[in-house]
N, C-alpha and C. Protein backbone atom coordinates (compact mmCIF):
# COMPACT_ATOMS: atom_id res chain seq x y z
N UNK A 1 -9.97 48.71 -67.20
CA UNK A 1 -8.64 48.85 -66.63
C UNK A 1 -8.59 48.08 -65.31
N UNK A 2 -7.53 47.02 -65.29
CA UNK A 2 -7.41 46.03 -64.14
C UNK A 2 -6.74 46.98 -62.80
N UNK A 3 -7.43 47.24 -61.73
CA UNK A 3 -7.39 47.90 -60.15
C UNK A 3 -6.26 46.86 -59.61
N UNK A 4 -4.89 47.63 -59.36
CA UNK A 4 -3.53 47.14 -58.07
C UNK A 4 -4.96 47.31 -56.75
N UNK A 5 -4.44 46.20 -56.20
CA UNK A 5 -4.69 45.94 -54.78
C UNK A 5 -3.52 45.60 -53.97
N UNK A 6 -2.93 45.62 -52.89
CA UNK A 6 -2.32 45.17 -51.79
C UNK A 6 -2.45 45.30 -50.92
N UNK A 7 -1.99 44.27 -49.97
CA UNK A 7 -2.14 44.08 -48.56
C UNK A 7 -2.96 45.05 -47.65
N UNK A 8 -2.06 45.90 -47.64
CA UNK A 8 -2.43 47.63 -47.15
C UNK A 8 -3.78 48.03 -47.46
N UNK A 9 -4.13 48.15 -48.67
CA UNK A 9 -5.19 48.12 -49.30
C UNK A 9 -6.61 47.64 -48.89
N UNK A 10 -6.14 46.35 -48.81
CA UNK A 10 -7.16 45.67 -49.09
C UNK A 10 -7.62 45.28 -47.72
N UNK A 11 -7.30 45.09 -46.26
CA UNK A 11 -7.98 45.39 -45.33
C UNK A 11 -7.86 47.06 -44.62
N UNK A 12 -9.08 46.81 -43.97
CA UNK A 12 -9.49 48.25 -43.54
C UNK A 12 -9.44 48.44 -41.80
N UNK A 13 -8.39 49.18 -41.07
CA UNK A 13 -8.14 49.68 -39.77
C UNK A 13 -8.91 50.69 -39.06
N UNK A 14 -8.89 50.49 -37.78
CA UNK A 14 -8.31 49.47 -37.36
C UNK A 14 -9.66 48.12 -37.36
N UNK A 15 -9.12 46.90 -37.14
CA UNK A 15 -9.95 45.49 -37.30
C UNK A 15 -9.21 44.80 -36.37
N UNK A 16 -10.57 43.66 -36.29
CA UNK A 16 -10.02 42.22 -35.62
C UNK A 16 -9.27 41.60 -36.43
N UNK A 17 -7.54 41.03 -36.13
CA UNK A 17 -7.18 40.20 -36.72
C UNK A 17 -6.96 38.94 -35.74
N UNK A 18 -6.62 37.77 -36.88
CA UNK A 18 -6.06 36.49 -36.41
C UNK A 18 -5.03 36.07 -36.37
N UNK A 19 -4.34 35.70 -35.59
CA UNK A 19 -3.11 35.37 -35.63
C UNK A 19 -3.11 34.04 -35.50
N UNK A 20 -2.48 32.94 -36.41
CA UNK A 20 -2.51 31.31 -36.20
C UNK A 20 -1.19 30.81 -36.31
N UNK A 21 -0.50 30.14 -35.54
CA UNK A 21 1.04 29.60 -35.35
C UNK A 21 0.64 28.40 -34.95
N UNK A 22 1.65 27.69 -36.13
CA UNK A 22 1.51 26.27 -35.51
C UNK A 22 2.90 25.94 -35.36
N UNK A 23 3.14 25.03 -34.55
CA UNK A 23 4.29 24.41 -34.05
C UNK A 23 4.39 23.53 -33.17
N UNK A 24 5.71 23.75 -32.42
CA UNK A 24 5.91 22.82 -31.47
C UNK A 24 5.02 23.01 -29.80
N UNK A 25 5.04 21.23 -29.37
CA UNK A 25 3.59 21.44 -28.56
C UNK A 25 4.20 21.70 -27.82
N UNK A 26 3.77 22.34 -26.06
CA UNK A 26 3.46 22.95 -25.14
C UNK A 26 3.67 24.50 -24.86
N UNK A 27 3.39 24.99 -23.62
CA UNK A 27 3.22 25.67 -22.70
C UNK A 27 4.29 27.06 -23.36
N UNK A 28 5.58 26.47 -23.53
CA UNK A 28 6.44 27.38 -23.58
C UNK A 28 6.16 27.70 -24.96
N UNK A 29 6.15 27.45 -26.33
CA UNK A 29 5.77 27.96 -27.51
C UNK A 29 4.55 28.85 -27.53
N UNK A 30 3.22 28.54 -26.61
CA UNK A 30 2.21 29.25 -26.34
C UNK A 30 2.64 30.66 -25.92
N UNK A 31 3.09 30.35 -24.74
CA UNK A 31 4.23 31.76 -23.86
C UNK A 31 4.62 32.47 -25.23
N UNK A 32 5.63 31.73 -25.73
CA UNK A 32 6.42 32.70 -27.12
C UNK A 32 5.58 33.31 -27.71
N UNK A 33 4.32 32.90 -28.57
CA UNK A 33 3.73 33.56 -29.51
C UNK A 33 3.32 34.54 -28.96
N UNK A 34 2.25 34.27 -27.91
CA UNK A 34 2.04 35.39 -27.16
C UNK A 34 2.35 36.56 -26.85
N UNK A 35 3.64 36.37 -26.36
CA UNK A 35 4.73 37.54 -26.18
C UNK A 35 4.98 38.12 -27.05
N UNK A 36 5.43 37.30 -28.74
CA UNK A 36 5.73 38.00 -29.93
C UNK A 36 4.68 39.11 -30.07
N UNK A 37 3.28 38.85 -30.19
CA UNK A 37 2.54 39.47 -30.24
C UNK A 37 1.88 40.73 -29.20
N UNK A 38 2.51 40.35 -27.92
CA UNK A 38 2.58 41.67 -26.89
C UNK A 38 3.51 43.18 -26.86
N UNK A 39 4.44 42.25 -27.77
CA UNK A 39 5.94 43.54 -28.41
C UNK A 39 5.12 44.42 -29.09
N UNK A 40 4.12 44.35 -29.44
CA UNK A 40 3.10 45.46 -29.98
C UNK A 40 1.62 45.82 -29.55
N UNK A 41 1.09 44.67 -29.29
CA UNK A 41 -0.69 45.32 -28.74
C UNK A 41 -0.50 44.13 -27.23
N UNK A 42 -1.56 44.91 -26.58
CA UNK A 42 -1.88 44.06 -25.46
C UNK A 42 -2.85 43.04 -25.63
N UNK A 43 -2.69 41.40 -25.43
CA UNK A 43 -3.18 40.07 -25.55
C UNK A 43 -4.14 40.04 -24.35
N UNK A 44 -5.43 39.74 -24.42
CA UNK A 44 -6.07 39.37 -23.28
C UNK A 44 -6.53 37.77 -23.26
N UNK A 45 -6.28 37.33 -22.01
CA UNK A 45 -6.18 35.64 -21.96
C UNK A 45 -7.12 35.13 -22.56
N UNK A 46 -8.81 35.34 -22.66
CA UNK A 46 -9.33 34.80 -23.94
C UNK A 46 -9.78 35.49 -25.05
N UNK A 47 -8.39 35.98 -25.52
CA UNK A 47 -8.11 36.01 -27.25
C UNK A 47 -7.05 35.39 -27.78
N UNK A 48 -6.99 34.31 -26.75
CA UNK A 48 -5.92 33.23 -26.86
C UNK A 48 -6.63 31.63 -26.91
N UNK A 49 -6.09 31.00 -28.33
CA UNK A 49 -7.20 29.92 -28.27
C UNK A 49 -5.71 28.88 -28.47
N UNK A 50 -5.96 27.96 -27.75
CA UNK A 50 -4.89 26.86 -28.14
C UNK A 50 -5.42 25.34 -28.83
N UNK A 51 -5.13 24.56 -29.58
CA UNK A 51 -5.57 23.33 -30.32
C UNK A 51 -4.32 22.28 -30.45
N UNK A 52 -3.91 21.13 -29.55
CA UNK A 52 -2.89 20.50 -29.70
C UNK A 52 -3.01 19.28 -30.80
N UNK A 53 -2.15 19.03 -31.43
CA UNK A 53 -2.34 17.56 -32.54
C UNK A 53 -2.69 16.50 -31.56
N UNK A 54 -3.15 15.50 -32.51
CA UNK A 54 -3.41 14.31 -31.77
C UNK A 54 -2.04 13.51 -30.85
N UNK A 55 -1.15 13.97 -31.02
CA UNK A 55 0.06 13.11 -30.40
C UNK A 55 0.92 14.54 -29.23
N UNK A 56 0.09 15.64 -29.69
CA UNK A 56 0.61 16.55 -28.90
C UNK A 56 1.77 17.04 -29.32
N UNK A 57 2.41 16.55 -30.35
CA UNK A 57 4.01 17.18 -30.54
C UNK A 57 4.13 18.36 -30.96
N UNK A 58 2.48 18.84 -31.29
CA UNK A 58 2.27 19.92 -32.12
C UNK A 58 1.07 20.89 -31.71
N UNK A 59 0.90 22.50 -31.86
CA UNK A 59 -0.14 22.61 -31.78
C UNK A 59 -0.16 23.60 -32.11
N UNK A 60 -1.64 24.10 -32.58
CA UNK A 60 -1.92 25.56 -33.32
C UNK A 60 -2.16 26.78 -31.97
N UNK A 61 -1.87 28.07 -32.24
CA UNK A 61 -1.80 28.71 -31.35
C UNK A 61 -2.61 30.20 -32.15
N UNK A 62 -3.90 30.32 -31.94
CA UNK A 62 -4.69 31.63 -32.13
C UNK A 62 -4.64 32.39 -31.17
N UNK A 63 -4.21 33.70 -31.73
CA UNK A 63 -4.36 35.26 -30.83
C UNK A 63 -5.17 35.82 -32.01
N UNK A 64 -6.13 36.83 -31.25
CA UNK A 64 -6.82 37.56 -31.54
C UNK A 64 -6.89 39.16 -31.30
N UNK A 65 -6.54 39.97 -32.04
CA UNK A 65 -6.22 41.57 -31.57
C UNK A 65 -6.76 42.20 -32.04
N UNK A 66 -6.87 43.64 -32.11
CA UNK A 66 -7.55 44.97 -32.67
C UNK A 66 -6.48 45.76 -33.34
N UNK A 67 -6.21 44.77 -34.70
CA UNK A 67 -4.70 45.89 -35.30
C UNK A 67 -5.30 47.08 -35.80
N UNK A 68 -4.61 48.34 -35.47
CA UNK A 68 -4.82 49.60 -36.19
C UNK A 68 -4.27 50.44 -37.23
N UNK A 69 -3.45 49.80 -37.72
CA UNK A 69 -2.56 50.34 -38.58
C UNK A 69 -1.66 48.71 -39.50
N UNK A 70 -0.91 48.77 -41.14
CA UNK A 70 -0.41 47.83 -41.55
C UNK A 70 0.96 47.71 -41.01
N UNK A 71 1.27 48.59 -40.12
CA UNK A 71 2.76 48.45 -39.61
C UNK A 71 2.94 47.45 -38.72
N UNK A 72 1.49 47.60 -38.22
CA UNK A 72 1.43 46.88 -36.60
C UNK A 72 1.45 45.32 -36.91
N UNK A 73 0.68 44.95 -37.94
CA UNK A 73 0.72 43.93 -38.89
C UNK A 73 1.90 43.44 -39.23
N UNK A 74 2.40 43.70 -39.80
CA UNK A 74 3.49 43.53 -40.22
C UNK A 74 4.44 43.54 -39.42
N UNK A 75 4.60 44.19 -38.13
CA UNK A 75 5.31 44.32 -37.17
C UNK A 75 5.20 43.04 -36.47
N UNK A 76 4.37 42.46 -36.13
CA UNK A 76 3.26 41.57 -35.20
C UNK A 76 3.76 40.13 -35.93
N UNK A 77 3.80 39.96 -37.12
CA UNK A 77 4.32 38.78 -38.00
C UNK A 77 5.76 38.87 -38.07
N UNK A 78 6.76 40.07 -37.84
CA UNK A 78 8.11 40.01 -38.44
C UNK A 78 8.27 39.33 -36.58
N UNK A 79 7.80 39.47 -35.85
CA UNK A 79 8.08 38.88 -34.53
C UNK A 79 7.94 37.72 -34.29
N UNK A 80 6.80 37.16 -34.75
CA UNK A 80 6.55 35.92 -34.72
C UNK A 80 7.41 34.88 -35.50
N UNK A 81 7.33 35.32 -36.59
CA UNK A 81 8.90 34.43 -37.32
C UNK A 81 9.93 33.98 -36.81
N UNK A 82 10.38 35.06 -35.72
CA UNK A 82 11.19 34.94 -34.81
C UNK A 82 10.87 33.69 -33.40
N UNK A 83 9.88 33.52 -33.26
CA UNK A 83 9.56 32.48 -32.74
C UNK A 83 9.58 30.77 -32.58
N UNK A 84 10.97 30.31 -31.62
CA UNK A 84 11.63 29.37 -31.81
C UNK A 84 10.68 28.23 -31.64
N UNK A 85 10.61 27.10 -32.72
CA UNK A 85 9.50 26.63 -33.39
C UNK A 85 8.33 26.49 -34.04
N UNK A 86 8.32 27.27 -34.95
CA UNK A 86 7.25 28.11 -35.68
C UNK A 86 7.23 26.74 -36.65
N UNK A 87 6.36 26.42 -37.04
CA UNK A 87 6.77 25.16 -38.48
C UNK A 87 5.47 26.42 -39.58
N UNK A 88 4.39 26.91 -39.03
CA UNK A 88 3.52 27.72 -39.90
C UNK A 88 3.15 29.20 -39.62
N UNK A 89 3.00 30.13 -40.15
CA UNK A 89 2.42 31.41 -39.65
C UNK A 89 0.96 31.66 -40.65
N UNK A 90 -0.40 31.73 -40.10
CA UNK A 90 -1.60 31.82 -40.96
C UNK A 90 -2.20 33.29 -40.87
């Protein structure tokens, strides 16, 4: 008999997660994600990794947190979406 898995499921709380946004490059998109992700847990400055493209127009933006629950998750991503220039959420 084939086992349902989902989301919920299938990681175990609370854990380290990753948060990866890529988008538009500088300072102020960094700020945004950040923040998206402070509307729920507190960000400490290095669990913040930044990586700009080669031309800079672009750049990936890692936060790193201790989610405890799938709400927070899920909470933590419905914010970030919201984040003016998002082109990816990983």
């Amino acid at each position: 008999m084939k086992k349902e898995h989902s989301a919920e499921t299938l990681i175990e709380f609370p854990c380290h997660y990753q948060f990866k946004v890529v988008g538009a490059g500088g300072v102020q998109f960094r700020n945004a994600v950040v923040a998206a992700v402070e509307r729920s847990l507190p960000v400490s400055a290095d669990a913040v990794k930044v990586k700009p493209s080669k031309t800079g127009s672009y750049q990936s933006v890692s936060v790193v947190v201790t989610v405890h629950n799938y709400d927070q998750l899920k909470s933590i991503y419905a914010d970030l979406r919201l984040v003016d220039g998002v082109q990816m959420l990983l």
